[in-house]
Protein backbone atom coordinates (compact mmCIF):
# COMPACT_ATOMS: atom_id res chain seq x y z
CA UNK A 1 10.82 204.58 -36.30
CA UNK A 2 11.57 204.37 -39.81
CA UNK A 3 14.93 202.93 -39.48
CA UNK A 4 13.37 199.53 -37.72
CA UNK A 5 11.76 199.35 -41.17
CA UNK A 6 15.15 199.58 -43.05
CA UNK A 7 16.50 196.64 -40.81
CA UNK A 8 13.07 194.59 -40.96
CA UNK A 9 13.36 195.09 -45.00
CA UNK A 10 17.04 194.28 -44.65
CA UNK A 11 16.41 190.87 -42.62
CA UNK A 12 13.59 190.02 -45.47
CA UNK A 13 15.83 190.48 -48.15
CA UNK A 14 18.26 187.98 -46.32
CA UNK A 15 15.63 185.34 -45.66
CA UNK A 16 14.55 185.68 -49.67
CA UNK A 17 18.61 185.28 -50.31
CA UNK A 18 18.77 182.02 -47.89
CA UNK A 19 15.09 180.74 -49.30
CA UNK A 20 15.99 180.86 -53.15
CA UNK A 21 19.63 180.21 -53.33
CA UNK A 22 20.84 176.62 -54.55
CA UNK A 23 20.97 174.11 -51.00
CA UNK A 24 17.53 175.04 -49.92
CA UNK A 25 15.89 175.09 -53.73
CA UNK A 26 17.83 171.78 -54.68
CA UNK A 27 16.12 170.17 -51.24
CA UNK A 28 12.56 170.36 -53.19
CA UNK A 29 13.95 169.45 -56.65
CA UNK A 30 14.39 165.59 -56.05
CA UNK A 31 11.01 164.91 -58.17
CA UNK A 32 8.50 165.51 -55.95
CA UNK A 33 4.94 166.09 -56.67
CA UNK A 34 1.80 167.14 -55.21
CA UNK A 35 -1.05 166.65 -57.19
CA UNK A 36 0.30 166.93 -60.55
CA UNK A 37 2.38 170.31 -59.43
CA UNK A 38 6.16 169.84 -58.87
CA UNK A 39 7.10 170.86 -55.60
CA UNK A 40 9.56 172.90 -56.27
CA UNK A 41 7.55 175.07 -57.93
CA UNK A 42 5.00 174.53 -55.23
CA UNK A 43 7.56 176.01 -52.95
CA UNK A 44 8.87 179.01 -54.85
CA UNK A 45 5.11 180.46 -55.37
CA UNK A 46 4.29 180.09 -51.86
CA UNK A 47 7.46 181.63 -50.65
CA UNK A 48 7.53 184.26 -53.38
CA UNK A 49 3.95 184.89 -52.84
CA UNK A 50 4.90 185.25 -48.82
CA UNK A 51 7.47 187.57 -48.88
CA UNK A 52 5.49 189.99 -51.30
CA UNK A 53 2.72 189.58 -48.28
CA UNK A 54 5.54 190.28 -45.43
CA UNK A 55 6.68 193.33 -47.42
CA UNK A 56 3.94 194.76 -48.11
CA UNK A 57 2.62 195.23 -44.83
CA UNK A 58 6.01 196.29 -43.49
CA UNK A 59 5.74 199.01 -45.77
CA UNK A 60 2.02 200.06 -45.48
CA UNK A 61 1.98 199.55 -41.76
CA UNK A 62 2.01 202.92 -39.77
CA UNK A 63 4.57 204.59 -37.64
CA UNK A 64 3.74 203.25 -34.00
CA UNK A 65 3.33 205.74 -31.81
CA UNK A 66 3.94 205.42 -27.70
CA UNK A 67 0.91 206.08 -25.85
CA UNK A 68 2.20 206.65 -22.36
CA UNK A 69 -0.09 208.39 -19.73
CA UNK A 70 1.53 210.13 -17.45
């Protein structure tokens, strides 16, 4: 049904909102590293770079149809 799309989008765009605002982004600022890559920056390309993944098959997955036999 397209409308469980619109909420799944809608709960995505909350998680990005709660991933990349200030308290959570300030927890992997403190100076980390790994490797020679900060970690914060670590953090936002993997996250970034999951959401675009979680998106984009929400949006190119197809309609599910029910199958029942009757």
């Amino acid at each position: 049904m397209a409308n469980d799309k619109v909420f799944r989008l809608l709960g995505l765009f909350f998680l990005a909102l709660l991933l990349f605002n200030f308290p959570i982004l300030n927890l992997f600022s403190q100076g980390g590293s790994l490797g020679s890559i900060p970690v914060l920056f670590v953090y936002i390309f993997l996250g970034w770079g999951l959401l675009i993944l979680f998106t984009a098959r929400l949006v190119e997955s197809k309609p599910e149809q029910n199958n029942k036999t009757r």
